[in-house]
Protein backbone atom coordinates (compact mmCIF):
# COMPACT_ATOMS: atom_id res chain seq x y z
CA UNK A 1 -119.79 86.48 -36.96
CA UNK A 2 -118.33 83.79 -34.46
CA UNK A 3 -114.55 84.49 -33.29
CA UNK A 4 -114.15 81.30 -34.94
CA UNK A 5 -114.58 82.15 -38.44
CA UNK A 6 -111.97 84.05 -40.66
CA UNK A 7 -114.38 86.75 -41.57
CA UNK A 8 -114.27 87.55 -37.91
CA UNK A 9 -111.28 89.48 -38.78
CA UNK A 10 -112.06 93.31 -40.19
CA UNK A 11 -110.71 93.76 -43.28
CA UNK A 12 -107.85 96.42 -41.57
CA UNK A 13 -106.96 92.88 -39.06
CA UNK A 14 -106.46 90.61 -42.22
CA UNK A 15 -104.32 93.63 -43.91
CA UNK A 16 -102.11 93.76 -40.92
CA UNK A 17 -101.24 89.90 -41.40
CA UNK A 18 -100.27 90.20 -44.49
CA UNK A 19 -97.74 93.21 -43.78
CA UNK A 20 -96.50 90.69 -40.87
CA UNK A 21 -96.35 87.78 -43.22
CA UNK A 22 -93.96 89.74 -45.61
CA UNK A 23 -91.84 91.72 -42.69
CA UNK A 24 -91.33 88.03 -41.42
CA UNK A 25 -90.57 86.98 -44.77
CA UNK A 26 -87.54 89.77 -45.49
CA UNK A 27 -86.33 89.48 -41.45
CA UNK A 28 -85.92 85.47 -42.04
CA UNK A 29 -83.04 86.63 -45.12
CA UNK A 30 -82.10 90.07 -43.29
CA UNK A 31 -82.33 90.04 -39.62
CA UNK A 32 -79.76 91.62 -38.52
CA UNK A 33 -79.56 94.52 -40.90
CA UNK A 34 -83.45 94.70 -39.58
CA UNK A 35 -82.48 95.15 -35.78
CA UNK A 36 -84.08 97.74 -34.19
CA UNK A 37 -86.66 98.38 -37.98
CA UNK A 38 -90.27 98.93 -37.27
CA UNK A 39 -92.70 98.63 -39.23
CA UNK A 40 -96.50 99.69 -39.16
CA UNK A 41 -99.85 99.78 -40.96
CA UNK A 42 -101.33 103.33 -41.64
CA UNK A 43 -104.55 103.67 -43.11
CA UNK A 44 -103.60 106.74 -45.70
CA UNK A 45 -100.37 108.81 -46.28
CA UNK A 46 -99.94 111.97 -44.99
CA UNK A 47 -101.40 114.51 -47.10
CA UNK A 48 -97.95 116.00 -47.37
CA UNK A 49 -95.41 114.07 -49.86
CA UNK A 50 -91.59 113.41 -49.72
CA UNK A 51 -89.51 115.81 -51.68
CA UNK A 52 -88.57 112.33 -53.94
CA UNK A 53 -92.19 111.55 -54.49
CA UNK A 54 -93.90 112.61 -57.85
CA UNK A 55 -97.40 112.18 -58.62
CA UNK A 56 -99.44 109.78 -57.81
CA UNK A 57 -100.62 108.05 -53.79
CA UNK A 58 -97.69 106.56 -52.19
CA UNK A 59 -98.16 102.84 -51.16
CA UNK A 60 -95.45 102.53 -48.41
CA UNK A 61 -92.53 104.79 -46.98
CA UNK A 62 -89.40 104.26 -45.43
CA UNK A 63 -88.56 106.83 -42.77
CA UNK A 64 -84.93 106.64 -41.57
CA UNK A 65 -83.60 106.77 -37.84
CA UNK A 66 -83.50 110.20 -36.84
CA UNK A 67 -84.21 112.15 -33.54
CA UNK A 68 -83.90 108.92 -31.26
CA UNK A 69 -86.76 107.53 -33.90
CA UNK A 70 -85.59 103.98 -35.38
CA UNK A 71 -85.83 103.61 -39.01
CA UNK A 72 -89.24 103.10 -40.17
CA UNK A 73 -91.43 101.14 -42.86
CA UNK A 74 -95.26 102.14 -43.35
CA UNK A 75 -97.15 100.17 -45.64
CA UNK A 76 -100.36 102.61 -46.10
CA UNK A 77 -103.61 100.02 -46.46
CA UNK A 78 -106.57 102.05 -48.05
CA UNK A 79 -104.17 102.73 -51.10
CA UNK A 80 -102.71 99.04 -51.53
CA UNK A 81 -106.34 97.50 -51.02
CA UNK A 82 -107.60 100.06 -54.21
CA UNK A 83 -104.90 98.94 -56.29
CA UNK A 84 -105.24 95.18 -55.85
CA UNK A 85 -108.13 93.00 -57.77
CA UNK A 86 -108.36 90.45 -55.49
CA UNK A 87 -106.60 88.84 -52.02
CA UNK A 88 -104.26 87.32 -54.31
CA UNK A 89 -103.09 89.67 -55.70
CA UNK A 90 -103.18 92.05 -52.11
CA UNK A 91 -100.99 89.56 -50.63
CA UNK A 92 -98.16 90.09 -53.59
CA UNK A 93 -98.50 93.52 -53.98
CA UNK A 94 -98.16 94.31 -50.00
CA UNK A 95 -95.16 91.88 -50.35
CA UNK A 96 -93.89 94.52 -53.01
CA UNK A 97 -94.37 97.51 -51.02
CA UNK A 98 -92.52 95.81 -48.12
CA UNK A 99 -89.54 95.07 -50.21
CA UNK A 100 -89.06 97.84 -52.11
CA UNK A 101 -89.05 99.74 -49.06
CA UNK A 102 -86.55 97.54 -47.09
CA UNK A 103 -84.55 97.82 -50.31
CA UNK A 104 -84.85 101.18 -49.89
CA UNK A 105 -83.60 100.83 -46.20
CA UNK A 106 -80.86 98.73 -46.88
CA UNK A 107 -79.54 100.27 -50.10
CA UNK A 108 -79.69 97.22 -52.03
CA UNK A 109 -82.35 96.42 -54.98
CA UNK A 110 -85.84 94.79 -54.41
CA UNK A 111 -84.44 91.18 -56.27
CA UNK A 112 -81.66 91.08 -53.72
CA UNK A 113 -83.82 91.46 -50.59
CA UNK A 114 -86.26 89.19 -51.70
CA UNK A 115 -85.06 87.26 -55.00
CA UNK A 116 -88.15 84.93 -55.63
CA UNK A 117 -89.88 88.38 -56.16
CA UNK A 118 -89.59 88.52 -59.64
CA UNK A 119 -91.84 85.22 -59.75
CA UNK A 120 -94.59 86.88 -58.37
C-alpha cells in the first residue's frame, strides 16, 4: 500500500490513535490531575492478574506510582479489538477502557471524568 492511504497504517498503528484520541480527550477535562500519567498500548495482559481482578481478560489497567515509576494506564489491544464488532464500536469501547481506568486513577466515577460517556 502507498504511505498515502489509511490502510497504510497496521492495524496495531490505527489502535494506538485511538488510545491517543481518548487520553487527549480525558487530559483536555483533567490535565493537571494527569501530570506526570503515562499511558501505553500492550498487545495482551500479563498472564498474571491483579489480586482485584476476577475472571475473565482484562481490557486496560491502571498501575499506580510506585518505585520512582509514574502512575500508569495500559489499554491491552488484542483483547479490546476481540470484543468490538466493528471500528465504531473499537473507537467507544477503547474510550471506555481509558476512562474507567483514569477514573480509577483519580478516584472519581467514569461519568465524572468523561460525562458525555453515557451517550455512547
Amino acid at each position: 500500500m502507498p504511505s498515502s492511504t489509511p490502510a497504510y497504517r497496521t492495524r496495531a498503528e490505527r489502535f494506538d490513535d485511538l488510545v491517543l484520541d481518548a487520553v487527549e480527550r480525558v487530559e483536555r477535562r483533567w490535565a493537571r490531575q494527569l501530570e506526570g500519567s503515562e499511558f501505553g498500548v500492550e498487545d495482551v495482559p500479563p498472564s498474571n492478574p491483579a489480586p482485584w481482578e476476577h475472571g475473565g481478560v482484562p481490557l486496560g489497567r491502571y498501575f499506580p506510582a510506585d518505585a520512582g515509576q509514574p502512575a500508569r494506564v495500559v489499554v491491552y489491544r488484542r483483547p479490546v479489538e476481540q470484543r468490538a464488532s466493528d471500528d465504531l464500536d473499537l473507537a467507544d469501547l477503547v474510550r471506555e477502557v481509558v476512562v474507567e481506568q483514569v477514573a480509577h486513577m483519580l478516584g472519581r466515577s467514569p461519568e465524572e471524568i468523561d460525562p458525555e460517556l453515557g451517550d455512547l
